[in-house]
PDB file of N, CA and C in Angstrom:
ATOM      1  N   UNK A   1     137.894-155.136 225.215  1.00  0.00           N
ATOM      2  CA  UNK A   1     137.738-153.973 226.080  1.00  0.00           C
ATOM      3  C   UNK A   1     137.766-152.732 225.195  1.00  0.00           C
ATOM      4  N   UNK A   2     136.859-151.798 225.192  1.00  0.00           N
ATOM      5  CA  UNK A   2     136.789-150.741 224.424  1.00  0.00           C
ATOM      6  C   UNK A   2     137.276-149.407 225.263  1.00  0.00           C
ATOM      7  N   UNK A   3     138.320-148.447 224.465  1.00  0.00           N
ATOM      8  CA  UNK A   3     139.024-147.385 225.062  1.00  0.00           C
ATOM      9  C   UNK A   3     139.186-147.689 226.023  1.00  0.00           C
ATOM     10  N   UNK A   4     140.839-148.479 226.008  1.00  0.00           N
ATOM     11  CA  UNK A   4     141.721-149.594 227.164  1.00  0.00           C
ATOM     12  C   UNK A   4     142.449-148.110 227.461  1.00  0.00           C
ATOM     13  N   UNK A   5     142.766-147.412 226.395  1.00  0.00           N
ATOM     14  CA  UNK A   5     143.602-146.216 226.969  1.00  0.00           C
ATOM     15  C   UNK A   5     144.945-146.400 226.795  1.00  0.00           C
ATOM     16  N   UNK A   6     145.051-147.731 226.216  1.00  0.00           N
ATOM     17  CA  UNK A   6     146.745-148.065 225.677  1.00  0.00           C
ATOM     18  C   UNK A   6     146.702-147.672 224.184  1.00  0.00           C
ATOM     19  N   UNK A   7     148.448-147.039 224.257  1.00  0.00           N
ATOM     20  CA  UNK A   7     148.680-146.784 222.653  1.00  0.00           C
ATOM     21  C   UNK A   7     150.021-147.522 222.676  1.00  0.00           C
ATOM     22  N   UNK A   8     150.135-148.103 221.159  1.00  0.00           N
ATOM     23  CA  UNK A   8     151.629-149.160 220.960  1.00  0.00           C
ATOM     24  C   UNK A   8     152.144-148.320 219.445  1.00  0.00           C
ATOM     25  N   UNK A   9     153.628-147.914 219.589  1.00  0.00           N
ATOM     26  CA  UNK A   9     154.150-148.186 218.749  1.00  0.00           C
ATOM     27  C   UNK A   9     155.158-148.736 217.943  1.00  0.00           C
ATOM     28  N   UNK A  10     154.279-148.962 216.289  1.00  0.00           N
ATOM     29  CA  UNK A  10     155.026-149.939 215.865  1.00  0.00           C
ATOM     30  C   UNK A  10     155.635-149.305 214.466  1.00  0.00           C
ATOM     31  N   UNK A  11     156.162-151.240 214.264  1.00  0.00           N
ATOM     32  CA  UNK A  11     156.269-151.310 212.496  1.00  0.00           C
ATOM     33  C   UNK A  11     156.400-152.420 212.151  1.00  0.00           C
ATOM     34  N   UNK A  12     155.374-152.883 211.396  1.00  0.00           N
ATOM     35  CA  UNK A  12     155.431-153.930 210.385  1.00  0.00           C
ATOM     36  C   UNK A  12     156.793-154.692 210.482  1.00  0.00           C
ATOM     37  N   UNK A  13     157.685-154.022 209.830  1.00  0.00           N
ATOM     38  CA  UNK A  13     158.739-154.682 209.909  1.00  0.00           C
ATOM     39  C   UNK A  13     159.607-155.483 210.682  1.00  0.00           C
ATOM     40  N   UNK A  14     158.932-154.702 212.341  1.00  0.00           N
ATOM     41  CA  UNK A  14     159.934-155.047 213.610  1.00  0.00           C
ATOM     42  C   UNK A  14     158.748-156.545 213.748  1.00  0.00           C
ATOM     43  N   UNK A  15     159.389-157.383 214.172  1.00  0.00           N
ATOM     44  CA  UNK A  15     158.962-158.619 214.560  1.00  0.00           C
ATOM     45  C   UNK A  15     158.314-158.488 215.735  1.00  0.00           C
ATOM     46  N   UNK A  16     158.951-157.871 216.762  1.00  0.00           N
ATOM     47  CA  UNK A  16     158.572-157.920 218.045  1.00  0.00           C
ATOM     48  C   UNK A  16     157.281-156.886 217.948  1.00  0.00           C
ATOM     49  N   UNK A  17     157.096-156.197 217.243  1.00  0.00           N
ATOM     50  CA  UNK A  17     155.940-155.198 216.851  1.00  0.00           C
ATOM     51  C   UNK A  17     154.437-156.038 216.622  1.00  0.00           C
ATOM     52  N   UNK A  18     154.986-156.898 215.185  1.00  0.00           N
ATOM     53  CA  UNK A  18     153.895-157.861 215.246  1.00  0.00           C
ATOM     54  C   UNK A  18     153.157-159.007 216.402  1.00  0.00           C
ATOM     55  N   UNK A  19     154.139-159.335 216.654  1.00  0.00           N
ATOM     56  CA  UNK A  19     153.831-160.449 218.156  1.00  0.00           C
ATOM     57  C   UNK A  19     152.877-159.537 218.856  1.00  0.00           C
ATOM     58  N   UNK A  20     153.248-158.530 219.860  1.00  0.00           N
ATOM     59  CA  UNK A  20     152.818-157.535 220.421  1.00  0.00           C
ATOM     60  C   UNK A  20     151.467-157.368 219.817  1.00  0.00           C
ATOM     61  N   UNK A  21     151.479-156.903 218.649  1.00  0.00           N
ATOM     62  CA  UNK A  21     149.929-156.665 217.882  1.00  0.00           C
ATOM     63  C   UNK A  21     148.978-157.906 218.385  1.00  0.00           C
ATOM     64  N   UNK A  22     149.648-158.879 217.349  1.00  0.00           N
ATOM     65  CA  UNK A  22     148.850-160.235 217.597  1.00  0.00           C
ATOM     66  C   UNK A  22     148.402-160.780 219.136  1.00  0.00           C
ATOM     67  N   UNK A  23     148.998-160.273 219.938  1.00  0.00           N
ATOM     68  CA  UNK A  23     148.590-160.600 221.599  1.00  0.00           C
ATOM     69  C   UNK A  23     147.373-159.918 221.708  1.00  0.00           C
ATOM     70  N   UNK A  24     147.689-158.105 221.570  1.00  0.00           N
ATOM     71  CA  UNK A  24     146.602-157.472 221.787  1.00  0.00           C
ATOM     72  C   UNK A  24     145.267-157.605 221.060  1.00  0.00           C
ATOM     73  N   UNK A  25     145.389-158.016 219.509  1.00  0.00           N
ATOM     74  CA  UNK A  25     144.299-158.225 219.156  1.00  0.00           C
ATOM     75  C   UNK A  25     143.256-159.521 219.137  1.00  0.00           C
ATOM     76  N   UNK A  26     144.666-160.529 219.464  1.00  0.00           N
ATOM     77  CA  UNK A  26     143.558-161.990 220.315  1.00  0.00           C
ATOM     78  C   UNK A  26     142.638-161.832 221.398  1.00  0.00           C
ATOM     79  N   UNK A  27     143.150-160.544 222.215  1.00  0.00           N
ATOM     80  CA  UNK A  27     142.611-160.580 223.674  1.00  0.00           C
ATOM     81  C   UNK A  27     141.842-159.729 223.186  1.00  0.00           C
ATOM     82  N   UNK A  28     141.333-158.986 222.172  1.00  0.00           N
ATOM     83  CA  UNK A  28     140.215-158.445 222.124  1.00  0.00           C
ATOM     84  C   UNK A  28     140.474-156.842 222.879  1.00  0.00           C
ATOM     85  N   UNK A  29     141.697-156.570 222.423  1.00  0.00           N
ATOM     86  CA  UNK A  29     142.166-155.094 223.472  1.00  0.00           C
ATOM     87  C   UNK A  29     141.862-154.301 222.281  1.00  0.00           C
ATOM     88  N   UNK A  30     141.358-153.391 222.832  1.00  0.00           N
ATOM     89  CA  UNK A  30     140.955-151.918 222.301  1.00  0.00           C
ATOM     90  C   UNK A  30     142.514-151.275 221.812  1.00  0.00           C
ATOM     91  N   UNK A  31     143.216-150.726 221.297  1.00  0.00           N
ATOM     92  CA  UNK A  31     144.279-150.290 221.494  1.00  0.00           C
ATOM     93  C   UNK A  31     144.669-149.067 220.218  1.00  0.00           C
ATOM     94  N   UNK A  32     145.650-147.652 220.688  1.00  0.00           N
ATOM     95  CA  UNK A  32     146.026-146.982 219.834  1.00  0.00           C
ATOM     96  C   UNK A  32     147.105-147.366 219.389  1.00  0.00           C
ATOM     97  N   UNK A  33     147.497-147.889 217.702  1.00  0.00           N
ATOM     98  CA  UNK A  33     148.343-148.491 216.880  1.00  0.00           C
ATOM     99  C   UNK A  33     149.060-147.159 215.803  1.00  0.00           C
ATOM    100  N   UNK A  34     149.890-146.634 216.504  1.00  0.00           N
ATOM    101  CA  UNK A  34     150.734-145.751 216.523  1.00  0.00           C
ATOM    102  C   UNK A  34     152.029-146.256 214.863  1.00  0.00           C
ATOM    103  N   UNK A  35     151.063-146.111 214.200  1.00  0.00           N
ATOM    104  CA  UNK A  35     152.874-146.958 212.593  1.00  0.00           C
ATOM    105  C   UNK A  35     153.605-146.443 212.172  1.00  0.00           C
ATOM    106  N   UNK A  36     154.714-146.436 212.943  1.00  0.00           N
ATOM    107  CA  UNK A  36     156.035-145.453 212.843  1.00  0.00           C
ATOM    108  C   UNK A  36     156.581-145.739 211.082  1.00  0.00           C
ATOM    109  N   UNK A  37     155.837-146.320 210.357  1.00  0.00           N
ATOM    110  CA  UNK A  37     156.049-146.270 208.962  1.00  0.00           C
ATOM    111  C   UNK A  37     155.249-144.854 208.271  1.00  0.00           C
ATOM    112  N   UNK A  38     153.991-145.168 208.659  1.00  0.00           N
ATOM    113  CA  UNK A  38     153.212-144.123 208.075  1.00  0.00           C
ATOM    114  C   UNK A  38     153.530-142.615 208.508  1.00  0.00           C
ATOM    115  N   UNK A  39     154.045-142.333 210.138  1.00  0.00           N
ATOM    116  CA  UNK A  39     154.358-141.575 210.857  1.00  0.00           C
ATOM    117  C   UNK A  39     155.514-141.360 211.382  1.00  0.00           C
ATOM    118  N   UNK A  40     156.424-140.957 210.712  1.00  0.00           N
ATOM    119  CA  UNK A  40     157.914-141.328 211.078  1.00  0.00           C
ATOM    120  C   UNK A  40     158.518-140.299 212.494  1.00  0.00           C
ATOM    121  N   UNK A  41     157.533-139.149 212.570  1.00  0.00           N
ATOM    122  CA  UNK A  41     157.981-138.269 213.063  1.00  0.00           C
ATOM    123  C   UNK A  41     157.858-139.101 214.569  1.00  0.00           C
ATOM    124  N   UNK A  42     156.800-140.034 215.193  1.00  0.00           N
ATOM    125  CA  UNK A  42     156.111-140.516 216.425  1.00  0.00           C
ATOM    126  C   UNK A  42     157.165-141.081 216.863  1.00  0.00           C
ATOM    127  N   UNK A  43     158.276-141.606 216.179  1.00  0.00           N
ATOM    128  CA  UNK A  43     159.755-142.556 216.246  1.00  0.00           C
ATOM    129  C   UNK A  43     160.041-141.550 217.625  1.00  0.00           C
ATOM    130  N   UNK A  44     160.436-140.275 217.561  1.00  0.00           N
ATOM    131  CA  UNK A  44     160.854-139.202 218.748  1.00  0.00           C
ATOM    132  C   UNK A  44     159.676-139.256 220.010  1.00  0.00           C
ATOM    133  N   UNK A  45     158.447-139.406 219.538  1.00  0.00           N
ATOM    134  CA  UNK A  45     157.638-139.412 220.384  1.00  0.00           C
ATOM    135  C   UNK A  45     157.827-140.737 221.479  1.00  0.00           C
ATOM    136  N   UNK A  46     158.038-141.885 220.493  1.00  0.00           N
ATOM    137  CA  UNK A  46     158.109-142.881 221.252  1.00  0.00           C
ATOM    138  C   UNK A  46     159.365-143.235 222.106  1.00  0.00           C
ATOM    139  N   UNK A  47     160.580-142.920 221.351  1.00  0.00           N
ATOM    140  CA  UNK A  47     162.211-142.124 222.114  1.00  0.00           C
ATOM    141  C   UNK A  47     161.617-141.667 223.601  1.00  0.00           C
ATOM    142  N   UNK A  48     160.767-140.910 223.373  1.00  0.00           N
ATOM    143  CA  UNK A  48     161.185-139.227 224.310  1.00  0.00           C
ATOM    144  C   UNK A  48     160.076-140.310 225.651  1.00  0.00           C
ATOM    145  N   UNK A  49     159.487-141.360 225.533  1.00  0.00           N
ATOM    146  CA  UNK A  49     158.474-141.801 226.409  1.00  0.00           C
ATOM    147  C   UNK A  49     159.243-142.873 226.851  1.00  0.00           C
ATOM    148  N   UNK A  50     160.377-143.505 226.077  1.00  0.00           N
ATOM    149  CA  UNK A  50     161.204-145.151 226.177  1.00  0.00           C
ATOM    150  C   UNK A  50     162.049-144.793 227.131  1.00  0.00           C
ATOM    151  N   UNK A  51     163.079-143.740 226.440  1.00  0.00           N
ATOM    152  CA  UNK A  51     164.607-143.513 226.536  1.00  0.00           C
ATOM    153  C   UNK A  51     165.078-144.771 225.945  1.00  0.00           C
ATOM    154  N   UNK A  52     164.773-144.927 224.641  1.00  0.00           N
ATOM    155  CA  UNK A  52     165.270-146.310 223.863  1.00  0.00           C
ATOM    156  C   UNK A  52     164.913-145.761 222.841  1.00  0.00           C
ATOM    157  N   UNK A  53     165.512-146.172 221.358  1.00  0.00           N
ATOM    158  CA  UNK A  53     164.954-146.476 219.784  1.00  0.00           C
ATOM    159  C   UNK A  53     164.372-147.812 220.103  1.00  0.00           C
ATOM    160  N   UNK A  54     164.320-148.595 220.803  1.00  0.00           N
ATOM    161  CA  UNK A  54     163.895-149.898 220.426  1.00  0.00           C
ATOM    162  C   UNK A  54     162.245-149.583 220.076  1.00  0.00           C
ATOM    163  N   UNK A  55     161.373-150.673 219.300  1.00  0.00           N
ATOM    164  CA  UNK A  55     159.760-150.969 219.654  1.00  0.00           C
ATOM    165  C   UNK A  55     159.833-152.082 219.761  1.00  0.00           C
ATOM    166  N   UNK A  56     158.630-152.659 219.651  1.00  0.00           N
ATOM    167  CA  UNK A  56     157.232-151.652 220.114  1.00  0.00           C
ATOM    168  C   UNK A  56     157.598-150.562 221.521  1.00  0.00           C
ATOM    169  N   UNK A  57     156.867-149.755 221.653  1.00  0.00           N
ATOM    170  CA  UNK A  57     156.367-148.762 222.902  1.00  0.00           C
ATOM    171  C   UNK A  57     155.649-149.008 223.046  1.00  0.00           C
ATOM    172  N   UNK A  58     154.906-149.880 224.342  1.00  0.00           N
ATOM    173  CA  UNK A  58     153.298-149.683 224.390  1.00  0.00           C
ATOM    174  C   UNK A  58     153.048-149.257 225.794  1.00  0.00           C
ATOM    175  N   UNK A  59     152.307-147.973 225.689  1.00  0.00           N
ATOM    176  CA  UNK A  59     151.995-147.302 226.650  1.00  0.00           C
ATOM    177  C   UNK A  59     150.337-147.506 227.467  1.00  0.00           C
ATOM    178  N   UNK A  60     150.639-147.254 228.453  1.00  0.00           N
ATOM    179  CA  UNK A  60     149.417-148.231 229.331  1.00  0.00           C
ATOM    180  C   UNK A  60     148.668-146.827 230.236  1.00  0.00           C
ATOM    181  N   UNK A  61     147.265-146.873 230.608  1.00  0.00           N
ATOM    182  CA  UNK A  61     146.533-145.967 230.949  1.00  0.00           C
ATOM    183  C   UNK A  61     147.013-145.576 232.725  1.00  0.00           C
ATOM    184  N   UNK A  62     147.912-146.058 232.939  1.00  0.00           N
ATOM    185  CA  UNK A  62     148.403-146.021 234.532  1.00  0.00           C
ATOM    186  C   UNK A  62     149.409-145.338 234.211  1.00  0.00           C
ATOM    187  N   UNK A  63     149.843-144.736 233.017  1.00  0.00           N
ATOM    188  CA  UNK A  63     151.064-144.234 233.243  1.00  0.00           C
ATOM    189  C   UNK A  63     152.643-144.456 232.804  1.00  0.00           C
ATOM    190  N   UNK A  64     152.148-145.718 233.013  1.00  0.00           N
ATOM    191  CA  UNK A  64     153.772-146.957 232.965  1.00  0.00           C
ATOM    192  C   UNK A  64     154.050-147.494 231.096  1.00  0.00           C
ATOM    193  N   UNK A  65     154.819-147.702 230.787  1.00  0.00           N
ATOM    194  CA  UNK A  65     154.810-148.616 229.694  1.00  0.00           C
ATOM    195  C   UNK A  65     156.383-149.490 229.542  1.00  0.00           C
ATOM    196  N   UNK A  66     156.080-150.537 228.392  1.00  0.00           N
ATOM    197  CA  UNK A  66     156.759-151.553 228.135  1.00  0.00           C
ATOM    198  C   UNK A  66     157.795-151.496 226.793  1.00  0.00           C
ATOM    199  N   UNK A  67     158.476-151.818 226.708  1.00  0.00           N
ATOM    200  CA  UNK A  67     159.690-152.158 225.952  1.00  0.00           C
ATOM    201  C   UNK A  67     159.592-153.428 224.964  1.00  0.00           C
ATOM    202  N   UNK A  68     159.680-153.373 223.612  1.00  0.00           N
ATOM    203  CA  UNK A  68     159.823-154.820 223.045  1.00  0.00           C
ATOM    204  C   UNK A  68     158.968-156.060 224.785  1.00  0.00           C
ATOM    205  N   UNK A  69     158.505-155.954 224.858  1.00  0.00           N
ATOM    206  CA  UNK A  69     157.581-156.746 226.670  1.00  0.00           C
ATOM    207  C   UNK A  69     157.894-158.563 225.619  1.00  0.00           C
ATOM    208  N   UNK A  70     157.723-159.304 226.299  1.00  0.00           N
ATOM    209  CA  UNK A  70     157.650-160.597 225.988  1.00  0.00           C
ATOM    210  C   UNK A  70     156.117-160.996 226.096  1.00  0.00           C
ATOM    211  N   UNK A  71     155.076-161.878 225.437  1.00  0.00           N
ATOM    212  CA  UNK A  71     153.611-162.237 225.444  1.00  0.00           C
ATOM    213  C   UNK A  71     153.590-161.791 226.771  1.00  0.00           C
ATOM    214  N   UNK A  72     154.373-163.228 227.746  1.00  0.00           N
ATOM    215  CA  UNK A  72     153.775-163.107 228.996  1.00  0.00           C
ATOM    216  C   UNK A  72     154.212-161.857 230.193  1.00  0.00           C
ATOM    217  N   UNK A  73     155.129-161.243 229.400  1.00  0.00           N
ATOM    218  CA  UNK A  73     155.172-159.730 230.588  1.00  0.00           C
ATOM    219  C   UNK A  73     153.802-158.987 230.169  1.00  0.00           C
ATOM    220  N   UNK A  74     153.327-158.710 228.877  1.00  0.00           N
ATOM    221  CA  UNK A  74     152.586-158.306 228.489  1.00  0.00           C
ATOM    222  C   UNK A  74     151.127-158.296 228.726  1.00  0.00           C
ATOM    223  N   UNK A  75     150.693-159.802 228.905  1.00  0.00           N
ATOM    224  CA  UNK A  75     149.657-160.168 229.455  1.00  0.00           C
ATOM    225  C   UNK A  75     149.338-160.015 230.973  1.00  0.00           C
ATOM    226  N   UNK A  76     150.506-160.351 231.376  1.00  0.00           N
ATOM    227  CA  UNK A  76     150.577-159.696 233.406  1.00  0.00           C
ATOM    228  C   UNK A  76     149.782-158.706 233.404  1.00  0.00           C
ATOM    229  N   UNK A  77     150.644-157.820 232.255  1.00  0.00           N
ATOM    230  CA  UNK A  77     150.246-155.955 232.467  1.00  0.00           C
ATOM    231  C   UNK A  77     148.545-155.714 232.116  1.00  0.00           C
ATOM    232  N   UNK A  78     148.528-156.397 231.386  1.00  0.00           N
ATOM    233  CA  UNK A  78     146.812-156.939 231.058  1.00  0.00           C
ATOM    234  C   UNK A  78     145.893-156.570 231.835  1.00  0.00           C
ATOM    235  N   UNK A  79     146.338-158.125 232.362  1.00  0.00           N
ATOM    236  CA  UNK A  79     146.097-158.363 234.077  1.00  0.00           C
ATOM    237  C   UNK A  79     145.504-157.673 235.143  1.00  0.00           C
ATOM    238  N   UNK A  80     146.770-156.688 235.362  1.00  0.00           N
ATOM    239  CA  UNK A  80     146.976-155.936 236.455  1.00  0.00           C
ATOM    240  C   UNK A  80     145.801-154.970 236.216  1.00  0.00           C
ATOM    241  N   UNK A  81     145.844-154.447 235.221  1.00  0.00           N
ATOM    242  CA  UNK A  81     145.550-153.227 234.815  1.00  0.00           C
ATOM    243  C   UNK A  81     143.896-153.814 234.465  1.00  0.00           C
ATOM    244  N   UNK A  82     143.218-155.042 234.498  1.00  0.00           N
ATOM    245  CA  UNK A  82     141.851-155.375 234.677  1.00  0.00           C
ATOM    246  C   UNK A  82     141.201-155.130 233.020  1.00  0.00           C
ATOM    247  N   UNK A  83     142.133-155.449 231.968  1.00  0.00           N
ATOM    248  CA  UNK A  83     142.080-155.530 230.513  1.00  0.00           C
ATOM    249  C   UNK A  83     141.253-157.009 230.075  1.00  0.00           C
ATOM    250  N   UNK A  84     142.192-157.906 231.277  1.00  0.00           N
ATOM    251  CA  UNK A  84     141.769-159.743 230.807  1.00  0.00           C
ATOM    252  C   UNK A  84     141.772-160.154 231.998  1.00  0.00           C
ATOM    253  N   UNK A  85     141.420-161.266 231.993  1.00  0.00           N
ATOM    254  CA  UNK A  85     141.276-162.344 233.069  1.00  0.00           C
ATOM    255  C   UNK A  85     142.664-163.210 232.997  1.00  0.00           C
ATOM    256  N   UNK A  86     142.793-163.572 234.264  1.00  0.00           N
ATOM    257  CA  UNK A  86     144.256-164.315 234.297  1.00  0.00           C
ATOM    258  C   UNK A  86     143.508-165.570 233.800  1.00  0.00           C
TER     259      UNK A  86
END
């Protein structure tokens, strides 16, 4: 899907960052990859959108976004949002 309108941020380092990646880029999702390595300052950005330090952040074109999400919360949101096919 091209300009899904979701942005995620990450880091390499965080595990749950990578998973997250690897979902979105199997399914062929368009997505803004936000690398709180390269960009340290986005860490507040992604705070100020969570109310958490945790990542990933991945923010969704409805508005809503997810927390460290698990594959399959993730893929729901997919879903819903008409990204993939169930």
């Amino acid at each position: 899907m091209s300009d899904s309108g979701i942005t995620m941020y990450g880091a390499m380092w965080c595990g749950d960052c990578r998973r997250s990646k690897s979902l979105l880029d199997a399914l062929g999702i368009d997505y803004n990859y936000v690398d709180l390595e390269e960009k340290p300052e986005a860490a507040d950005e992604a705070q100020a959108i969570s109310g958490r330090k945790n990542i990933p952040v991945i923010v969704f074109p409805d508005g809503t976004h997810q927390v460290e999400p698990s594959d399959p919360y993730l893929h729901s949101k997919l879903v819903s949002l008409g990204a993939v096919s169930a």
